[in-house]
N, C-alpha and C. Protein backbone atom coordinates (compact mmCIF):
# COMPACT_ATOMS: atom_id res chain seq x y z
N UNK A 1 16.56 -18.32 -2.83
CA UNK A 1 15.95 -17.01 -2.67
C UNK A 1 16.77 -15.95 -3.39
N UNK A 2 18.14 -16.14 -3.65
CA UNK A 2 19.17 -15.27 -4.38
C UNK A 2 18.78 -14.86 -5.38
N UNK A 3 18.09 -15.83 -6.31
CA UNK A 3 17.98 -15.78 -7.63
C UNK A 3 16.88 -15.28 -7.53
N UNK A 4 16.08 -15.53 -7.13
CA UNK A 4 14.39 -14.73 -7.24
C UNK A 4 14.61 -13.00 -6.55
N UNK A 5 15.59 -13.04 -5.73
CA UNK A 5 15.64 -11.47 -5.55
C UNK A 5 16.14 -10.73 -6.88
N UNK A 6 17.37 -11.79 -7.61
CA UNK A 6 17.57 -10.89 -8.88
C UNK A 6 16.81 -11.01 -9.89
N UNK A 7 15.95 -11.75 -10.10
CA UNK A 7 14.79 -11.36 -10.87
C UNK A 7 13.80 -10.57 -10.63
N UNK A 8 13.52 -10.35 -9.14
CA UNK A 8 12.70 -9.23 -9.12
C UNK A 8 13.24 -7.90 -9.07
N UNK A 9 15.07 -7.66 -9.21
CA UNK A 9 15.69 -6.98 -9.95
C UNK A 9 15.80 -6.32 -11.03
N UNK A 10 15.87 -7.28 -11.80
CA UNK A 10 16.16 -7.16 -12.97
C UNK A 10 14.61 -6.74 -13.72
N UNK A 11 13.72 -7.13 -13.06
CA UNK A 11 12.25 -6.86 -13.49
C UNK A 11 11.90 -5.62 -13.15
N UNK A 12 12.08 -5.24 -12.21
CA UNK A 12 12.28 -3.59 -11.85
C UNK A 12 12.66 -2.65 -12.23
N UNK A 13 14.02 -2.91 -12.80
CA UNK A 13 15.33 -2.11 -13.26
C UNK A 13 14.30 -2.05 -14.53
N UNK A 14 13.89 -2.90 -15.80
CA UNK A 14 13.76 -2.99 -16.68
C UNK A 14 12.08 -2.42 -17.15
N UNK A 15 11.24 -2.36 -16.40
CA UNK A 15 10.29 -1.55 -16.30
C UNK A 15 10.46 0.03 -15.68
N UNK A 16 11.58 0.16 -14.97
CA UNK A 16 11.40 1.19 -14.65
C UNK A 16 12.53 2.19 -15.72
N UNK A 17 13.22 1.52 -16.37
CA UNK A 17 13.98 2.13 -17.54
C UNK A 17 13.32 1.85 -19.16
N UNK A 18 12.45 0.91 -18.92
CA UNK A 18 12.13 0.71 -20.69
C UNK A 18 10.82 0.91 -20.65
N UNK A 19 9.76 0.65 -19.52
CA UNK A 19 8.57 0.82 -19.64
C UNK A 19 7.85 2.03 -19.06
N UNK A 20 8.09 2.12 -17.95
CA UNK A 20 7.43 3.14 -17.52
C UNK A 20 7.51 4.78 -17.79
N UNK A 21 8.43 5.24 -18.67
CA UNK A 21 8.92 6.33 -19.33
C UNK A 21 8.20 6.46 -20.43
N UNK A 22 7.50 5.24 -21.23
CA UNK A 22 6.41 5.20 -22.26
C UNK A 22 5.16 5.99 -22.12
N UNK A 23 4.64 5.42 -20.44
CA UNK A 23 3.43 5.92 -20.60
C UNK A 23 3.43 7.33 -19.23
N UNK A 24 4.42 7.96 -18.81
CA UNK A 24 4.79 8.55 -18.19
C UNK A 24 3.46 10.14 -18.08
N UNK A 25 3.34 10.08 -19.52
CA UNK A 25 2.25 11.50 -19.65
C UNK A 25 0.60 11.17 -19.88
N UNK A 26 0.83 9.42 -19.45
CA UNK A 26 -0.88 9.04 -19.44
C UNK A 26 -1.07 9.01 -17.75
N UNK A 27 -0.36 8.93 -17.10
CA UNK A 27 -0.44 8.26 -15.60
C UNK A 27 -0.45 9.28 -14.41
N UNK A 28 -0.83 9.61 -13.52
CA UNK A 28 -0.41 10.43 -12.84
C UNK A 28 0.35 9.93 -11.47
N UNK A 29 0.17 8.59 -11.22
CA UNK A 29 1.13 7.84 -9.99
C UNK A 29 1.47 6.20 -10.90
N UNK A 30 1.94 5.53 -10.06
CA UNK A 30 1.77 3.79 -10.16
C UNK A 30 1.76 3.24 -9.10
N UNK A 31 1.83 1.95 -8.88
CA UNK A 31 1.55 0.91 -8.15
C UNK A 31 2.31 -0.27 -8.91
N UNK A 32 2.83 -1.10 -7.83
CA UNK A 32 2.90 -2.09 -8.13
C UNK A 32 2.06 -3.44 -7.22
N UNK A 33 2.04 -4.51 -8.41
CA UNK A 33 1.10 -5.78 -7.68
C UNK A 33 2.58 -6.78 -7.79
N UNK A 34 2.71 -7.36 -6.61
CA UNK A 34 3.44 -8.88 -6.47
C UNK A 34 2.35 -9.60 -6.06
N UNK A 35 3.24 -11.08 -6.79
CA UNK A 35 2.01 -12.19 -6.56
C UNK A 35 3.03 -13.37 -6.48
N UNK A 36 3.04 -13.97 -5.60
CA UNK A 36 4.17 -15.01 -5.57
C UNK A 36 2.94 -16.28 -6.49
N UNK A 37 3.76 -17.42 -6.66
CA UNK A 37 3.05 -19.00 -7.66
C UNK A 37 2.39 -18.99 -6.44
N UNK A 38 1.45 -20.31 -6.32
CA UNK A 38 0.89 -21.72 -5.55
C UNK A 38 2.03 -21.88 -4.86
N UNK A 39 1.75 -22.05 -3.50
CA UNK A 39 2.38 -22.77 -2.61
C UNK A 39 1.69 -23.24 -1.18
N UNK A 40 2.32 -24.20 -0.83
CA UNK A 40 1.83 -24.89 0.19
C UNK A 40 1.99 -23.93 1.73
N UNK A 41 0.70 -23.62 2.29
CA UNK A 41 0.75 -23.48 3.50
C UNK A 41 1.48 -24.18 4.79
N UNK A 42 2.14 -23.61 5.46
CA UNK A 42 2.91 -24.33 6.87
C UNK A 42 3.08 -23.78 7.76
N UNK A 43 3.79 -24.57 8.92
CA UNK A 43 4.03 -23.50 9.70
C UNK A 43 2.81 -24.00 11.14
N UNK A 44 1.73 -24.62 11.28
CA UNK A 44 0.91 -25.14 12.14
C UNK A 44 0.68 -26.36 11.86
N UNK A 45 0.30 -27.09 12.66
CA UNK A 45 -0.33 -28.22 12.74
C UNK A 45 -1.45 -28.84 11.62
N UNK A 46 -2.10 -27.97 11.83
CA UNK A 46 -3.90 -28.33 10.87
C UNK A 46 -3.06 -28.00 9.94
N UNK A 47 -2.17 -27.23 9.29
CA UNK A 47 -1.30 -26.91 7.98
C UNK A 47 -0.51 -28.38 7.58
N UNK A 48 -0.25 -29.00 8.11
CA UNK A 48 0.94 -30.31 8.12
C UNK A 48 0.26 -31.17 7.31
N UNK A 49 -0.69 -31.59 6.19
CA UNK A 49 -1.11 -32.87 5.92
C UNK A 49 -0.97 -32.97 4.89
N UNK A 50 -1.15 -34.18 4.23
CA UNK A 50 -0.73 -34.95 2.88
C UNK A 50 -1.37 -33.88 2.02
N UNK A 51 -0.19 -33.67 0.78
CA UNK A 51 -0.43 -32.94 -0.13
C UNK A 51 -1.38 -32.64 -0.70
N UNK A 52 -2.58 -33.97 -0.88
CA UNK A 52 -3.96 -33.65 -1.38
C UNK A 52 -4.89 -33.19 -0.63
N UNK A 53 -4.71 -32.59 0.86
CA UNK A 53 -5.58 -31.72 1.37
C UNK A 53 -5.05 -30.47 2.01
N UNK A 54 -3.65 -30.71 1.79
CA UNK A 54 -3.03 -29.35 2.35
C UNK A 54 -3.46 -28.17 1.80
N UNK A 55 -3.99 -26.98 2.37
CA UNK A 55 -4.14 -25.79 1.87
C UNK A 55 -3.49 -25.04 0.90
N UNK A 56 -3.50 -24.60 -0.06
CA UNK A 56 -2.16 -23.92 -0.69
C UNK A 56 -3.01 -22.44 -0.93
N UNK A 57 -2.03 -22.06 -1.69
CA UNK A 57 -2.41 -20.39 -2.21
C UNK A 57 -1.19 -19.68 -2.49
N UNK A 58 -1.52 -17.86 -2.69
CA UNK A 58 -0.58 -17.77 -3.07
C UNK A 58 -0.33 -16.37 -2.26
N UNK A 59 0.43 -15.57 -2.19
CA UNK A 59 0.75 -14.24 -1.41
C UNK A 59 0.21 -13.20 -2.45
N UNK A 60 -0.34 -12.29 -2.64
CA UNK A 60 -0.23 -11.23 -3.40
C UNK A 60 -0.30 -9.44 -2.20
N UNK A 61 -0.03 -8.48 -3.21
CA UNK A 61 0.40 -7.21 -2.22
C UNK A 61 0.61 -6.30 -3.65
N UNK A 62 -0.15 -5.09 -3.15
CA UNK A 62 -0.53 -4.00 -4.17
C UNK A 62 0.31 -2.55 -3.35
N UNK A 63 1.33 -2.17 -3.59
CA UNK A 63 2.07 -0.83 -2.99
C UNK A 63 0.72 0.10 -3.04
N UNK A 64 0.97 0.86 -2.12
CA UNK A 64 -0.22 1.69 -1.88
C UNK A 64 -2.00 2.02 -1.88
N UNK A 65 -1.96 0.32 -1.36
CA UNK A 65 -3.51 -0.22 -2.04
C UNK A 65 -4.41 0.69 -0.96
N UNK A 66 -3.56 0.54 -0.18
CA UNK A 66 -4.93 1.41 1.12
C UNK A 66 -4.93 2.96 1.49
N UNK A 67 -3.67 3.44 0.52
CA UNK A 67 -4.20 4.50 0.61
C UNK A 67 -4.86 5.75 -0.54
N UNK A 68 -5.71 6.51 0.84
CA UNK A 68 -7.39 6.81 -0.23
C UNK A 68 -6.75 8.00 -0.69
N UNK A 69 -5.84 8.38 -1.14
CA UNK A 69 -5.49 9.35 -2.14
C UNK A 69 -5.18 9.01 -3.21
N UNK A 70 -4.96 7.64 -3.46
CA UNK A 70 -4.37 7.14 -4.48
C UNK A 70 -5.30 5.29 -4.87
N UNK A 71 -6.29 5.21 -3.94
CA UNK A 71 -6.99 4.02 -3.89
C UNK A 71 -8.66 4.32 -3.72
N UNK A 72 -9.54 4.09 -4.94
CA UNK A 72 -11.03 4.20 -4.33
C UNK A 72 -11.93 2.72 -4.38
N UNK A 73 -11.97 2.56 -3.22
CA UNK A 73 -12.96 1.04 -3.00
C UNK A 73 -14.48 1.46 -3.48
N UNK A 74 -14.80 0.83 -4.53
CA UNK A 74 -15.97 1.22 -4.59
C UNK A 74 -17.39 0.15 -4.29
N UNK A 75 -16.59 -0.81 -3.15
CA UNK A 75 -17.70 -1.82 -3.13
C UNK A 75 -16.57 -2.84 -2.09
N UNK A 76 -17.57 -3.22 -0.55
CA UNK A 76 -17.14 -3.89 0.37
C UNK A 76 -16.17 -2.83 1.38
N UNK A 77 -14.97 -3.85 2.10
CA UNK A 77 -14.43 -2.71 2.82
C UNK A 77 -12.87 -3.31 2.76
N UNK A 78 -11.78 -2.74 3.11
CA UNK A 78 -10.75 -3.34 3.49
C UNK A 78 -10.34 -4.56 4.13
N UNK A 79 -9.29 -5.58 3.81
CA UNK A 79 -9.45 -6.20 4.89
C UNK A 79 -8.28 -5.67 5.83
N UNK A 80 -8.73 -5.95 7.26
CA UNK A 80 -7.44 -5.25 8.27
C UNK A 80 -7.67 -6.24 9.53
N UNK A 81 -6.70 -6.18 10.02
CA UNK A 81 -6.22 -6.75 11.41
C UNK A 81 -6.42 -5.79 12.42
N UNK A 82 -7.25 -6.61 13.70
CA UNK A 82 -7.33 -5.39 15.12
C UNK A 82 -7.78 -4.14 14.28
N UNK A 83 -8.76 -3.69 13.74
CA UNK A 83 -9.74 -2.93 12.98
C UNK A 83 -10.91 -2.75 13.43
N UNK A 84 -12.05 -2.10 14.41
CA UNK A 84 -13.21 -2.29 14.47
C UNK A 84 -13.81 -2.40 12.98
N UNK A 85 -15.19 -2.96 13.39
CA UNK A 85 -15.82 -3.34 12.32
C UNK A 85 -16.49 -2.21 11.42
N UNK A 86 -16.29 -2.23 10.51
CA UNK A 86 -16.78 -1.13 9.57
C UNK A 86 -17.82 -1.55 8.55
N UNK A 87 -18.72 -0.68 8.78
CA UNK A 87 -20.17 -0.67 8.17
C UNK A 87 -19.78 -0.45 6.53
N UNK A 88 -20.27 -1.29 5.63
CA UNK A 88 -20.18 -1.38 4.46
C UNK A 88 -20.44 -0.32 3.35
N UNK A 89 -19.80 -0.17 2.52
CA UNK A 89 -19.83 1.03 2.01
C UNK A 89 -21.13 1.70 1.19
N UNK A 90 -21.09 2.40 0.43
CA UNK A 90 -22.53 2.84 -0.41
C UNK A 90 -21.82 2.75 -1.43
N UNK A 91 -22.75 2.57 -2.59
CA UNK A 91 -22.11 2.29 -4.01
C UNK A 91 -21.64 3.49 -4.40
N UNK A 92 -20.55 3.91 -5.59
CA UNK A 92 -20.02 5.47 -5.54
C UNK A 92 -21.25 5.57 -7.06
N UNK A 93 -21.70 6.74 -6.87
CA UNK A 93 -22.84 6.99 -8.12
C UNK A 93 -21.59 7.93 -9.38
């Protein structure tokens, strides 16, 4: 895990000193997206089985995806946890 923290270091450091100063007067905020590889689900039971049916996938996460000052959904709804259910959106014209 050492090494993958300093790469997502060093990936940081290096966009935020060589890249993002480029387009600094096109942008008015940013975001970032992480996306970890394929990996195997665990951790439960129904998760535990031979490699050719084990679930896999991958993690991904967008800094400031949900919020609406800086995020417009223009189709479906969020997903959220302990959320009542929310009536689907209207298309934005």
């Amino acid at each position: 895990m050492e090494g993958r923290e300093s790469l997502y270091h060093k990936s940081k450091h290096f966009l935020d000193r060589r890249v993002i100063p480029r387009f600094e007067g096109f942008f008015k905020d940013q975001n970032r997206l992480f996306e970890t590889a394929t990996m195997f689900y665990g951790g439960h039971p129904q998760l535990e089985l031979d490699n050719s049916l084990r679930p896999r996938g991958k993690i991904q996460h967008m800094t400031a995806v949900g919020d609406p000052q800086r995020t417009q959904l223009i189709s479906g709804r969020w997903p959220a946890v302990n959320v009542p259910e929310q009536a689907p959106l209207e298309r934005s014209r």
